[in-house]
PDB file of N, CA and C in Angstrom:
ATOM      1  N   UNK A   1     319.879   9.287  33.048  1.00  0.00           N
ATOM      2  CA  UNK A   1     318.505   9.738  33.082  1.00  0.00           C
ATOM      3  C   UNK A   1     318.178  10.368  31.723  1.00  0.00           C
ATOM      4  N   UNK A   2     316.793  10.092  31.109  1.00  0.00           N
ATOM      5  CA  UNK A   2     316.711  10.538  30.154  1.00  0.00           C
ATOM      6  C   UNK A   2     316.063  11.773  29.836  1.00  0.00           C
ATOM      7  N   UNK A   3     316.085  12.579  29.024  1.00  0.00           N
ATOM      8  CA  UNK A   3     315.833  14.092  28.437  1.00  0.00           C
ATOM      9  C   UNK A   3     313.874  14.617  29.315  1.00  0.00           C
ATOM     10  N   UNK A   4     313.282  12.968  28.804  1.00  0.00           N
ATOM     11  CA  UNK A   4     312.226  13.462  29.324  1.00  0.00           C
ATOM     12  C   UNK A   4     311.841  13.145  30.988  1.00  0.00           C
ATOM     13  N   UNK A   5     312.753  12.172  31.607  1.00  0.00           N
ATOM     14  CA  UNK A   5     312.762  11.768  33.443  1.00  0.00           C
ATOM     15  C   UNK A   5     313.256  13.231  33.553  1.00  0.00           C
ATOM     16  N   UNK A   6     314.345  14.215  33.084  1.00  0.00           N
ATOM     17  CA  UNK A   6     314.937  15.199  33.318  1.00  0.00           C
ATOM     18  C   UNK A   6     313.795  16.268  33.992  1.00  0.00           C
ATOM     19  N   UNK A   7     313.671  16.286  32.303  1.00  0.00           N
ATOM     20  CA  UNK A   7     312.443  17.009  32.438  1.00  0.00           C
ATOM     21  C   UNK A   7     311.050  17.315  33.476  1.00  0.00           C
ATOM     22  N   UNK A   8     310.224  15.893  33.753  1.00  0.00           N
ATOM     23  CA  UNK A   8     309.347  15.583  34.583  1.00  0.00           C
ATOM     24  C   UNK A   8     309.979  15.671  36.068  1.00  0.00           C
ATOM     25  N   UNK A   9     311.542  15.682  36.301  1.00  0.00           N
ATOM     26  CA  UNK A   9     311.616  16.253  37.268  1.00  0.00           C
ATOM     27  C   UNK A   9     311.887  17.688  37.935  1.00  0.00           C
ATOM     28  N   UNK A  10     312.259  18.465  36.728  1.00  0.00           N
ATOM     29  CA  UNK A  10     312.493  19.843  37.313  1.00  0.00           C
ATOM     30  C   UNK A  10     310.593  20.238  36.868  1.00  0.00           C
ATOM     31  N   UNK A  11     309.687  20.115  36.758  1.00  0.00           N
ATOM     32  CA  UNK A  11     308.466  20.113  36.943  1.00  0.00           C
ATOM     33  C   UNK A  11     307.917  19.769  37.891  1.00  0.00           C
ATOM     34  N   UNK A  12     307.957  18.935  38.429  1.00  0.00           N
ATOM     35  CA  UNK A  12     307.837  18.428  39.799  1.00  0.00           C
ATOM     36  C   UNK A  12     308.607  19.556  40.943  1.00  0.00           C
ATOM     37  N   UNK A  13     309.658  19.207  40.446  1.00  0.00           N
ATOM     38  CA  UNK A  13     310.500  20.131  42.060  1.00  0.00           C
ATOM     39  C   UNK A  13     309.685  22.301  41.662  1.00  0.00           C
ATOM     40  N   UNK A  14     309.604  22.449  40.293  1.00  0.00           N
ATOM     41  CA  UNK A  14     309.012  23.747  40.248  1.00  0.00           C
ATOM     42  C   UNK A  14     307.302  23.765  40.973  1.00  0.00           C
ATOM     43  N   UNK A  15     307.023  23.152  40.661  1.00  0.00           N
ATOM     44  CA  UNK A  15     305.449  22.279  41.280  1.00  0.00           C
ATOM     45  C   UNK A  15     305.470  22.809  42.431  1.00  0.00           C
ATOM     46  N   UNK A  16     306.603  21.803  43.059  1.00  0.00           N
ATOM     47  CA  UNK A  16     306.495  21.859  44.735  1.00  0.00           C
ATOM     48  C   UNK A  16     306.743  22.784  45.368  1.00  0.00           C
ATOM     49  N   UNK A  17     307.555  23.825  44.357  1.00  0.00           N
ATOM     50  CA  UNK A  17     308.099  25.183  44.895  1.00  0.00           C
ATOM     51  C   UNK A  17     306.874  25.613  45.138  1.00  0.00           C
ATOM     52  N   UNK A  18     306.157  25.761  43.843  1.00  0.00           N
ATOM     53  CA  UNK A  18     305.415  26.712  43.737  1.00  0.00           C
ATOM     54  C   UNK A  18     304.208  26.692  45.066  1.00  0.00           C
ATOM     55  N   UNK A  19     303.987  25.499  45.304  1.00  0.00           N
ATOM     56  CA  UNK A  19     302.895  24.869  46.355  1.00  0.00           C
ATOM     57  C   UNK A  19     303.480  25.271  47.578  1.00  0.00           C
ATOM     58  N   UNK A  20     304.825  25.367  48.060  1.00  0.00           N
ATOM     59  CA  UNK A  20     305.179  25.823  49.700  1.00  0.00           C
ATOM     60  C   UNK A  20     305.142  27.258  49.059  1.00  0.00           C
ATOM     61  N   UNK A  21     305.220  27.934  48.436  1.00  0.00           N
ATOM     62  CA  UNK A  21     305.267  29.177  48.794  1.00  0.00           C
ATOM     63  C   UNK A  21     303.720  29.944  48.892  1.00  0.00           C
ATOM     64  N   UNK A  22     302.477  28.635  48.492  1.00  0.00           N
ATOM     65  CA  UNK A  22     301.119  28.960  48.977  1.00  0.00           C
ATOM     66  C   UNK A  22     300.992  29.615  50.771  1.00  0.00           C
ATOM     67  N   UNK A  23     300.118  29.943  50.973  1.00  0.00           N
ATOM     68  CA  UNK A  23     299.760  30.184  52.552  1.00  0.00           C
ATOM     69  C   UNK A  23     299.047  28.894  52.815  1.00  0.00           C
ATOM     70  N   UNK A  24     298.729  28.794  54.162  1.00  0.00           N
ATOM     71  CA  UNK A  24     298.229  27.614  54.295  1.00  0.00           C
ATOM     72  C   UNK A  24     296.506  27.380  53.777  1.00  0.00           C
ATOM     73  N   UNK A  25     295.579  28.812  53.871  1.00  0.00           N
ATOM     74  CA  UNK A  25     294.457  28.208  53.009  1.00  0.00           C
ATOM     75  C   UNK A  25     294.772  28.017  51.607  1.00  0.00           C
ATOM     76  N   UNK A  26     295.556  28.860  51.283  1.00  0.00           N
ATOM     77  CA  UNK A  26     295.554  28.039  49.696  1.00  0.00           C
ATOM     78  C   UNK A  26     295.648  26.793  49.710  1.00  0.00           C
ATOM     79  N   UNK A  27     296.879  26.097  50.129  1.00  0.00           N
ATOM     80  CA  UNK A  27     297.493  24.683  50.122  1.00  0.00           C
ATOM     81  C   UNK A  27     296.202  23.966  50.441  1.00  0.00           C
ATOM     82  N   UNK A  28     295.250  24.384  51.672  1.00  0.00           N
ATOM     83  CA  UNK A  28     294.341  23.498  51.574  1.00  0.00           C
ATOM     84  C   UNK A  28     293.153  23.899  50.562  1.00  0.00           C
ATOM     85  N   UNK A  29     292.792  24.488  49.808  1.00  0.00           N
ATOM     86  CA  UNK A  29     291.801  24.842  48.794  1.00  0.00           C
ATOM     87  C   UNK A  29     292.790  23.879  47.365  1.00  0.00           C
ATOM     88  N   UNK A  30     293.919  23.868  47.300  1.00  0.00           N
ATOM     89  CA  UNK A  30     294.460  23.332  45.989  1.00  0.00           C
ATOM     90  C   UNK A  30     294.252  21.571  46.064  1.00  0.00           C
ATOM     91  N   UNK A  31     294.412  21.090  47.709  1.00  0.00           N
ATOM     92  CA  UNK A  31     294.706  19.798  47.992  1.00  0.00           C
ATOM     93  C   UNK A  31     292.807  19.675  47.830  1.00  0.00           C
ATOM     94  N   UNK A  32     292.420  20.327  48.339  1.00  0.00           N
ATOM     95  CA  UNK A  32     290.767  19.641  48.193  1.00  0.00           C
ATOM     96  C   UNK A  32     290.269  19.441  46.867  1.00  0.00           C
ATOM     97  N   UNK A  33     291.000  20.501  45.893  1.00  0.00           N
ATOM     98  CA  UNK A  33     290.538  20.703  44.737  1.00  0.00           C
ATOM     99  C   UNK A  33     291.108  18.896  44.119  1.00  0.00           C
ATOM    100  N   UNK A  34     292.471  18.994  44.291  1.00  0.00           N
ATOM    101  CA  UNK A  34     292.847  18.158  43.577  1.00  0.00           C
ATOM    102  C   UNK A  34     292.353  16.691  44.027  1.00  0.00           C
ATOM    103  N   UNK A  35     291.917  16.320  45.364  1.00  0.00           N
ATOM    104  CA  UNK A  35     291.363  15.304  45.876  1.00  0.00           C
ATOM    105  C   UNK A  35     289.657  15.435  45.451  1.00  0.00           C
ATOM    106  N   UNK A  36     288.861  16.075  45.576  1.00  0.00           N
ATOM    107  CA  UNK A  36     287.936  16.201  44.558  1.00  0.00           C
ATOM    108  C   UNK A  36     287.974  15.690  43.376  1.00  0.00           C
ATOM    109  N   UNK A  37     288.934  16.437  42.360  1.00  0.00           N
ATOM    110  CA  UNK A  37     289.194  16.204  40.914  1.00  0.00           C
ATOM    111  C   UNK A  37     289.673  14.315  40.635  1.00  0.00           C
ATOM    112  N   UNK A  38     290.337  13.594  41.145  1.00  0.00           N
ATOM    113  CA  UNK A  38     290.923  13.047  41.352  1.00  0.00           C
ATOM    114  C   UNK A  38     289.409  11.851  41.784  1.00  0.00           C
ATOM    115  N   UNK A  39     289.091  12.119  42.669  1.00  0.00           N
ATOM    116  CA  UNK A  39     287.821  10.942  43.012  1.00  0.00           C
ATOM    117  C   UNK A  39     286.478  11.210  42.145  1.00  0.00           C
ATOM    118  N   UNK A  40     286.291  12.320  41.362  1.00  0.00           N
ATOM    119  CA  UNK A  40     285.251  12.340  40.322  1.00  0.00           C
ATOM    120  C   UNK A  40     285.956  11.263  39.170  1.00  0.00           C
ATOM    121  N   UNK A  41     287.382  11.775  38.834  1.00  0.00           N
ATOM    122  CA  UNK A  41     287.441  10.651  37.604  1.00  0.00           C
ATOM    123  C   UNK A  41     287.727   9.292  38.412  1.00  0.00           C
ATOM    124  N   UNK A  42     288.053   9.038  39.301  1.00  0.00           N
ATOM    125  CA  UNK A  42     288.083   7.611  39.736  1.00  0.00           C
ATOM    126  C   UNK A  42     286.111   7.063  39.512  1.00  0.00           C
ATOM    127  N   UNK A  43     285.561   7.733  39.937  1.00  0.00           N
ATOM    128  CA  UNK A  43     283.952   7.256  40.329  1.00  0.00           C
ATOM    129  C   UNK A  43     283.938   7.098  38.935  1.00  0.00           C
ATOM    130  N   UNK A  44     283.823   8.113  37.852  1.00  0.00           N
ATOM    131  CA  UNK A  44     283.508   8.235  36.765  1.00  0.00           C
ATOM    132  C   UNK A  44     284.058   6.731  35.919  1.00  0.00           C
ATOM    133  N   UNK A  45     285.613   6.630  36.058  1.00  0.00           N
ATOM    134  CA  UNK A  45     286.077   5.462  35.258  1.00  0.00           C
ATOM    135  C   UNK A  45     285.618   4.172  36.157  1.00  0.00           C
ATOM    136  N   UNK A  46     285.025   4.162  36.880  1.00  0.00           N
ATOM    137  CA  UNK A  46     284.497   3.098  37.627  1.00  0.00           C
ATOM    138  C   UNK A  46     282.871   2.926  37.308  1.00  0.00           C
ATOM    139  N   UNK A  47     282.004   3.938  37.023  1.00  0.00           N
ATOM    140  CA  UNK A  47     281.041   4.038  36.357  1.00  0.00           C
ATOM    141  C   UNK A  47     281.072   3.719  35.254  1.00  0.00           C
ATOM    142  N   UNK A  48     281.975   3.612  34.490  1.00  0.00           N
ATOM    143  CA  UNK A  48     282.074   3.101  32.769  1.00  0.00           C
ATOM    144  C   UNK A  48     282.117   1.787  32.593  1.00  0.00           C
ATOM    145  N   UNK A  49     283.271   1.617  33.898  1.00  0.00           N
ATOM    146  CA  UNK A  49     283.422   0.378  33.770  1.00  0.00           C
ATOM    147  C   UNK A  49     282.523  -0.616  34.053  1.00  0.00           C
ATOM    148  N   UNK A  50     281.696  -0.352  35.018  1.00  0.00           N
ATOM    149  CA  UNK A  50     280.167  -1.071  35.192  1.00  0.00           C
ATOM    150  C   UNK A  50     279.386  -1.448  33.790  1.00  0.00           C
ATOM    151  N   UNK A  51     279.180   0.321  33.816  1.00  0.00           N
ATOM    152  CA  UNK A  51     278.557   0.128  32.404  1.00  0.00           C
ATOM    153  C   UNK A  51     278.901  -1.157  31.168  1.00  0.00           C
ATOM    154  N   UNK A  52     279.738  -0.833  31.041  1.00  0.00           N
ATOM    155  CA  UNK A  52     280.184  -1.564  29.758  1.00  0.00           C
ATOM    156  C   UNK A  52     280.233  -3.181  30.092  1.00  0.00           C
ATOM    157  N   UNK A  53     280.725  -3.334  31.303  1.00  0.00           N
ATOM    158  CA  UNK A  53     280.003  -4.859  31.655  1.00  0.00           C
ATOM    159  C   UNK A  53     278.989  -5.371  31.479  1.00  0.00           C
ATOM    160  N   UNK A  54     278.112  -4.234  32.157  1.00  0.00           N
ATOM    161  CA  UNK A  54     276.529  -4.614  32.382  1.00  0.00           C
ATOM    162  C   UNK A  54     275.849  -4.956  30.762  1.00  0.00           C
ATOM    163  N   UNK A  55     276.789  -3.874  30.139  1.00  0.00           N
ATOM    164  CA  UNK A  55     276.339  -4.255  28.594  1.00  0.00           C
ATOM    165  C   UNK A  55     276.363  -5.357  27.790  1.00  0.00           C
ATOM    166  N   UNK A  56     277.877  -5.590  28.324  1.00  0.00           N
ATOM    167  CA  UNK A  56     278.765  -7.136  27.558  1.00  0.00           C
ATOM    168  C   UNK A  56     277.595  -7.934  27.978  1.00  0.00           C
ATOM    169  N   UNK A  57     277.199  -8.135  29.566  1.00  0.00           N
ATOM    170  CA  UNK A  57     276.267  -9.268  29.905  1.00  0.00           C
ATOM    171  C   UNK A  57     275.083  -9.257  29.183  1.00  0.00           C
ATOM    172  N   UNK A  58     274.463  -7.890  29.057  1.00  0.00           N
ATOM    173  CA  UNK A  58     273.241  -8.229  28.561  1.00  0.00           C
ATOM    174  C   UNK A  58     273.123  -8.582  26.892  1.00  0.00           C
ATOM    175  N   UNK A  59     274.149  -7.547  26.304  1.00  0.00           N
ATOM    176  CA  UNK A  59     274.328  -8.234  24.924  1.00  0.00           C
ATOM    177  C   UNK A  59     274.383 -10.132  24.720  1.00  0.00           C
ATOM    178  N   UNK A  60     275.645 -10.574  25.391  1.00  0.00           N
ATOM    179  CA  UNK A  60     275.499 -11.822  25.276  1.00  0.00           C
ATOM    180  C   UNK A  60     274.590 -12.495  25.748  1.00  0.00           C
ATOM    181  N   UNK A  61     273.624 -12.083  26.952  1.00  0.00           N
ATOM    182  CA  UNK A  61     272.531 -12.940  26.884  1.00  0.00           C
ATOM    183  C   UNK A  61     271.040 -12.668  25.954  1.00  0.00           C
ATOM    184  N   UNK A  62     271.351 -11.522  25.393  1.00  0.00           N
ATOM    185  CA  UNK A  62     270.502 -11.267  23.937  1.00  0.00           C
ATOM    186  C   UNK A  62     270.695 -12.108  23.005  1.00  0.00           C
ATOM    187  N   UNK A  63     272.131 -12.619  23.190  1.00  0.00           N
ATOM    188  CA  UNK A  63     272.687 -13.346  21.557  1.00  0.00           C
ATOM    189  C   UNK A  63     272.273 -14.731  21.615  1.00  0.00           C
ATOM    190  N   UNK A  64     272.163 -15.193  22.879  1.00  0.00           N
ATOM    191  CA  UNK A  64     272.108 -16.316  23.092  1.00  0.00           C
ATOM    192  C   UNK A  64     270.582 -16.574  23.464  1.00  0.00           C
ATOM    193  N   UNK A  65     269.814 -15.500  23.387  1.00  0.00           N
ATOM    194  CA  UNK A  65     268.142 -15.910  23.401  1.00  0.00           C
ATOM    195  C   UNK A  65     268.193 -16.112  21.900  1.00  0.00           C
ATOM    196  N   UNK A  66     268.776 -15.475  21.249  1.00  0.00           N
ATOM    197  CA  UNK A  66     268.753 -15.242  19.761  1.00  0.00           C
ATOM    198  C   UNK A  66     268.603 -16.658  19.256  1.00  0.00           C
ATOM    199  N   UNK A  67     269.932 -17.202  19.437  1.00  0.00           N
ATOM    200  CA  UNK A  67     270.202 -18.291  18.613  1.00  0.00           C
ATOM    201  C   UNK A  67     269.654 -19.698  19.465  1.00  0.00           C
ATOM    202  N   UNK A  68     268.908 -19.418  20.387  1.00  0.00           N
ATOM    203  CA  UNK A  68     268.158 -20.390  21.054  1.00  0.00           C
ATOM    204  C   UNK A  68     266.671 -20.383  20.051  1.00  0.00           C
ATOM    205  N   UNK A  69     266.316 -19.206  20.511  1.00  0.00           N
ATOM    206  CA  UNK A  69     265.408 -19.136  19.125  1.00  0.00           C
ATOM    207  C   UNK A  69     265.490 -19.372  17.806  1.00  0.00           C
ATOM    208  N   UNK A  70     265.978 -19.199  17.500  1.00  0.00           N
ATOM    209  CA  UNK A  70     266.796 -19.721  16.130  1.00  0.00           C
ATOM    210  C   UNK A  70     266.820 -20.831  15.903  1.00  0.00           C
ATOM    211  N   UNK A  71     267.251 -22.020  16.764  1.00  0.00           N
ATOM    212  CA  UNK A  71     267.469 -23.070  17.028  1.00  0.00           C
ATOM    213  C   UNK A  71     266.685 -23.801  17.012  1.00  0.00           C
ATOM    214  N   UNK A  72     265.276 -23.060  17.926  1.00  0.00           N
ATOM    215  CA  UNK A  72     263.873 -23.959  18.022  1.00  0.00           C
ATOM    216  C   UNK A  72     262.746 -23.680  16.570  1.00  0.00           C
ATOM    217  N   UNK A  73     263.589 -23.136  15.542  1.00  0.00           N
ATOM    218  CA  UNK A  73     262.700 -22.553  14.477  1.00  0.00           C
ATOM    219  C   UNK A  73     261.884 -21.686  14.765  1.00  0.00           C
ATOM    220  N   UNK A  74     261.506 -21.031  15.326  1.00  0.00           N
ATOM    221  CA  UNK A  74     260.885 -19.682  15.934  1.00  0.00           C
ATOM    222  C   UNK A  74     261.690 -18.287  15.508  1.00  0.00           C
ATOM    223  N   UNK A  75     260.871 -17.432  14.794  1.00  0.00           N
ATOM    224  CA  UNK A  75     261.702 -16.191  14.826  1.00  0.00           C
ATOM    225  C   UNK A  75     261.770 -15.325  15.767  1.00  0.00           C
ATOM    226  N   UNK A  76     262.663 -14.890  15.934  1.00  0.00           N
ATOM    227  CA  UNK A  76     263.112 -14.121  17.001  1.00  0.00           C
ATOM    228  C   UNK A  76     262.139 -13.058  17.474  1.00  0.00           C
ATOM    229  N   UNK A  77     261.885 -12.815  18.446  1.00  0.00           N
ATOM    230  CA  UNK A  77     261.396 -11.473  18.744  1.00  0.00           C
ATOM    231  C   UNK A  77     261.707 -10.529  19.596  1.00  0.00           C
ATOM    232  N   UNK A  78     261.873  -9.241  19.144  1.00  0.00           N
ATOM    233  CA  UNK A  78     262.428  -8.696  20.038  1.00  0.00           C
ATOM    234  C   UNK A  78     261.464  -8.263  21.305  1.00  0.00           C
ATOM    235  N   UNK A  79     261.621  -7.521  22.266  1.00  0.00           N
ATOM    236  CA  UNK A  79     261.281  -7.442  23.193  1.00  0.00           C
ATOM    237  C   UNK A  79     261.048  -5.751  23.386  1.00  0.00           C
ATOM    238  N   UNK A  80     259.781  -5.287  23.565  1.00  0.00           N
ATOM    239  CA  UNK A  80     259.844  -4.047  23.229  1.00  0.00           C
ATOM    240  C   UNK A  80     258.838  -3.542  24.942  1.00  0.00           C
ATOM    241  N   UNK A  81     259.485  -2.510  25.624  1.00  0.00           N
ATOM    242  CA  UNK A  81     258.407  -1.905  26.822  1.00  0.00           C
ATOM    243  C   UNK A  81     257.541  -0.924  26.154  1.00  0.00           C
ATOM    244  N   UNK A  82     256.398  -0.842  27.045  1.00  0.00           N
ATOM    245  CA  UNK A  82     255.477  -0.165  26.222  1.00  0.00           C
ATOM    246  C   UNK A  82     255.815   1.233  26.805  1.00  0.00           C
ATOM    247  N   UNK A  83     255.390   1.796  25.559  1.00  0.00           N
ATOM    248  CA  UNK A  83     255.828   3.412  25.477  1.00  0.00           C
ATOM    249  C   UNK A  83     255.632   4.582  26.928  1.00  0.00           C
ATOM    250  N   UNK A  84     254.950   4.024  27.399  1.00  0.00           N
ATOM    251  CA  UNK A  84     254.582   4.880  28.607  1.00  0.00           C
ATOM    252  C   UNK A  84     255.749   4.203  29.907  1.00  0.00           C
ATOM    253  N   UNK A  85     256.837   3.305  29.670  1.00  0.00           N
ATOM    254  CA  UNK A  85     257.402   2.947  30.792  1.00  0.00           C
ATOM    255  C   UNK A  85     259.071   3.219  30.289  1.00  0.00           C
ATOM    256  N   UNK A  86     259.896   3.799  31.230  1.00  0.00           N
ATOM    257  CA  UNK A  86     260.739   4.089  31.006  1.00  0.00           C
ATOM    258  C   UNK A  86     261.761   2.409  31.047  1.00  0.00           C
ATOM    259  N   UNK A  87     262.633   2.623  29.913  1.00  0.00           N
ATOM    260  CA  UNK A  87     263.215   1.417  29.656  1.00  0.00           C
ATOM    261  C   UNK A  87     264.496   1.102  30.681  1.00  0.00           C
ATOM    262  N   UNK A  88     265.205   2.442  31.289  1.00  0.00           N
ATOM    263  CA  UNK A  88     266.002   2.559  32.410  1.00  0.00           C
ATOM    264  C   UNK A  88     265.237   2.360  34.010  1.00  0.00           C
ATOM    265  N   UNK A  89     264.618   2.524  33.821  1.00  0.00           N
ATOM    266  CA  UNK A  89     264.176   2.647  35.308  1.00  0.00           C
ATOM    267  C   UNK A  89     262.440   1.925  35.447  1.00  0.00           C
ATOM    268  N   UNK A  90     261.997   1.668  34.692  1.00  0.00           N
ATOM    269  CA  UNK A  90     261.163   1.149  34.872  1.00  0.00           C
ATOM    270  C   UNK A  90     259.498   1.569  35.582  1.00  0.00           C
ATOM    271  N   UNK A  91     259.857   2.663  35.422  1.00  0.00           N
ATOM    272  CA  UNK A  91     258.435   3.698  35.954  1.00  0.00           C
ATOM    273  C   UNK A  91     257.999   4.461  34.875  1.00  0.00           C
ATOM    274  N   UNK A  92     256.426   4.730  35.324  1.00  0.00           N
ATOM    275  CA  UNK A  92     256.029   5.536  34.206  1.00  0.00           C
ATOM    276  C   UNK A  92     256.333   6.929  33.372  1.00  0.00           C
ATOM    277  N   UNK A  93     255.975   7.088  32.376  1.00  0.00           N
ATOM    278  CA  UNK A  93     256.368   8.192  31.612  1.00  0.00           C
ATOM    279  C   UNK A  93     255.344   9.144  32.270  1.00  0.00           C
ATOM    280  N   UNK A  94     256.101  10.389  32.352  1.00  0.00           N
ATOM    281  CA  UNK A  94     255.928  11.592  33.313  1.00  0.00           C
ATOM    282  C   UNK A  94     256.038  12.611  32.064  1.00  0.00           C
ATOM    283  N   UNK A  95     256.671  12.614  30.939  1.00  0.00           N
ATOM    284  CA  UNK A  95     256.875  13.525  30.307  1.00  0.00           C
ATOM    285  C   UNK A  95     255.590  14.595  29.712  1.00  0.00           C
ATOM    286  N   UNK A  96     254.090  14.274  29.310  1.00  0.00           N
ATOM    287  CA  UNK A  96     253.308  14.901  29.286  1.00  0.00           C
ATOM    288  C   UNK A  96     252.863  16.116  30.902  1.00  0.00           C
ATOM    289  N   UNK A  97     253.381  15.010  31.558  1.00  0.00           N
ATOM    290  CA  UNK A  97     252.933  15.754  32.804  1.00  0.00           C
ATOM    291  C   UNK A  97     254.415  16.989  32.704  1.00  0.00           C
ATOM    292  N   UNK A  98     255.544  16.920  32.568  1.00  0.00           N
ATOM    293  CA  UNK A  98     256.570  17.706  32.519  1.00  0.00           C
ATOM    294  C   UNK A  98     255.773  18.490  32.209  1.00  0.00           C
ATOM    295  N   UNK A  99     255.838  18.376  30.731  1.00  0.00           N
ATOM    296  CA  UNK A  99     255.482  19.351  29.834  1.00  0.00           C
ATOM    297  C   UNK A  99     254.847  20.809  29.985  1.00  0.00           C
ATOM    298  N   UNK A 100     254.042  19.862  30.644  1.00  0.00           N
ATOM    299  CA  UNK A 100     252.940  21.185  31.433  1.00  0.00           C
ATOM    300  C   UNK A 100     253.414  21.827  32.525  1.00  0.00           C
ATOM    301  N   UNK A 101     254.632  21.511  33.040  1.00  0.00           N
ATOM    302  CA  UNK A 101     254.936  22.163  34.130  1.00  0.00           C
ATOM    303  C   UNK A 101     256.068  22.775  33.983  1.00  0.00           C
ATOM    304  N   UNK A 102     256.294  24.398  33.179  1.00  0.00           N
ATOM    305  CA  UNK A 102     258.238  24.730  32.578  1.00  0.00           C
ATOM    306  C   UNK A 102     258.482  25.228  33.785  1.00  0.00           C
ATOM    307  N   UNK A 103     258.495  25.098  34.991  1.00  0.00           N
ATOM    308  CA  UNK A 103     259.512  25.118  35.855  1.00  0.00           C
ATOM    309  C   UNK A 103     260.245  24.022  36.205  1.00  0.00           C
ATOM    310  N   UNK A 104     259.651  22.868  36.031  1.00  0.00           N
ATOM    311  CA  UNK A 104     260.181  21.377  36.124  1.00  0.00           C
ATOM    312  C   UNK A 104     261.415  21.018  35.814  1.00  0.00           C
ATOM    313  N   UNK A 105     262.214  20.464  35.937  1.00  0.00           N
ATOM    314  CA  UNK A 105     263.678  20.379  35.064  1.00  0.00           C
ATOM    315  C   UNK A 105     263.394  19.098  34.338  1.00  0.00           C
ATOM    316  N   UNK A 106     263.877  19.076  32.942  1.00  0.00           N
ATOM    317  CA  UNK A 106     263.714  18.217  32.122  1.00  0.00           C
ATOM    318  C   UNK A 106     264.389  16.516  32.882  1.00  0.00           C
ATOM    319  N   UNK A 107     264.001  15.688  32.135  1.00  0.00           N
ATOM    320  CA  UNK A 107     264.404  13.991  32.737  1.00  0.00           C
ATOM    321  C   UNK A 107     265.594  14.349  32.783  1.00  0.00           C
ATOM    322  N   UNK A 108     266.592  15.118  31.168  1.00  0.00           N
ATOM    323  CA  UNK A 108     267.701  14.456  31.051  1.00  0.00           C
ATOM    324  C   UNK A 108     268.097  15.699  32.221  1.00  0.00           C
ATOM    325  N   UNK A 109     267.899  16.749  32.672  1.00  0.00           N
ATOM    326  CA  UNK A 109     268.613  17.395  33.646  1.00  0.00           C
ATOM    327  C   UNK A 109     268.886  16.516  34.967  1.00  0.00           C
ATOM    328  N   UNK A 110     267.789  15.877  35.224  1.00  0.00           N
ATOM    329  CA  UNK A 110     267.664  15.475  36.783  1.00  0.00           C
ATOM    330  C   UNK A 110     268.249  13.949  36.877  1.00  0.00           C
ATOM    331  N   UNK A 111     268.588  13.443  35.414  1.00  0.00           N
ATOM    332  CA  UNK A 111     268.832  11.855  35.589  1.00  0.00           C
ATOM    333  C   UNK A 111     270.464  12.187  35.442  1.00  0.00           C
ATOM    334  N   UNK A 112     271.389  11.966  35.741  1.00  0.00           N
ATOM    335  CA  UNK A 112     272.897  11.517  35.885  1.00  0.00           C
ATOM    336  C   UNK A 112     273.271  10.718  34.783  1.00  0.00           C
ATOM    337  N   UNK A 113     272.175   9.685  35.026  1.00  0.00           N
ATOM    338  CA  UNK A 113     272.516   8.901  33.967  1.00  0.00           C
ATOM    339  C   UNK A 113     272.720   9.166  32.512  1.00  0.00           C
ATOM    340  N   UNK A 114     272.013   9.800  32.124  1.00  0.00           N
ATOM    341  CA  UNK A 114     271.720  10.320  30.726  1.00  0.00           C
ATOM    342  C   UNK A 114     272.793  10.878  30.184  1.00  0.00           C
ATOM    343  N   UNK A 115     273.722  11.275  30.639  1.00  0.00           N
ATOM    344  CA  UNK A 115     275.067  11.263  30.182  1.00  0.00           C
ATOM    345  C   UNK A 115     276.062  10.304  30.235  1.00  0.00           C
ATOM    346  N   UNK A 116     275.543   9.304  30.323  1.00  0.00           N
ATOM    347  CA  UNK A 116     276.752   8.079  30.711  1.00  0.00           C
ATOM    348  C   UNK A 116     276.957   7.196  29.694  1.00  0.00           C
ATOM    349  N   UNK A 117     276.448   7.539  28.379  1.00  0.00           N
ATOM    350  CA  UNK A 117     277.074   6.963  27.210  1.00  0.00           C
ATOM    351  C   UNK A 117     278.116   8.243  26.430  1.00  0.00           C
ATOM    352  N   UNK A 118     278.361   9.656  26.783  1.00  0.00           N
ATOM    353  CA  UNK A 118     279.143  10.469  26.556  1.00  0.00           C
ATOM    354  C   UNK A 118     279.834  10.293  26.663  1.00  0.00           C
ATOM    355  N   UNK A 119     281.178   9.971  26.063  1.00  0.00           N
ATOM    356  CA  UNK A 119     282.495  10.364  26.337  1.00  0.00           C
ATOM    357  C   UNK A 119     283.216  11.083  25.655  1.00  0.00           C
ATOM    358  N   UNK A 120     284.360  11.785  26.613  1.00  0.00           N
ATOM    359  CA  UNK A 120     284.317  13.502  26.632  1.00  0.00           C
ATOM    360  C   UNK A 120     286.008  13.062  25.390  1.00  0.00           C
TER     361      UNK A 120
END
């Protein structure tokens, strides 16, 4: 066995000590914690992973309007929503109306999304 299996196991067996000598609400406040912790990054790396698909697809079918256009001698054009419609979701812009209202919570508070090109 090597220096570091050694290792990772007297960590483990100190671990486990340490966990039976909890009472039983602890044990269950540590197990929820860690089953919690544990299915946020599962959702999370499963959320990326969407993402970045959804991207691959739409990139390549950008590339390939591209060079279709291209093709037919036509220059390309891009494709732009008009300013009052949100490009994620597709409803109107609310933000003047925010504005006026500072108890409101801002888009990026209330959207989830808006952090999902972050990585930590």
């Amino acid at each position: 066995m090597s220096d570091r299996e050694q290792e990772r196991k007297e960590n483990y067996q100190r671990v486990r000590s340490d966990f039976d000598e909890l009472n039983s609400e602890e044990k269950v406040v540590f197990l929820l914690e860690a089953t919690v912790t544990t299915l946020a990054r599962g959702i999370d790396a499963f959320g990326r992973a969407v993402s970045d698909e959804l991207n691959n697809a739409f990139s390549k079918r950008a590339e390939k309007k591209s060079r279709e256009e291209n093709a037919d001698g036509a220059a390309p054009e891009t494709e732009k929503a008009p300013s009052n419609v949100h490009a994620s979701t597709g409803g109107t812009d609310t933000s003047a109306a925010d504005a006026s209202d500072d108890d409101a919570p801002s888009d990026s508070a209330s959207d989830p999304s808006a952090d999902a090109d972050e990585k930590p």
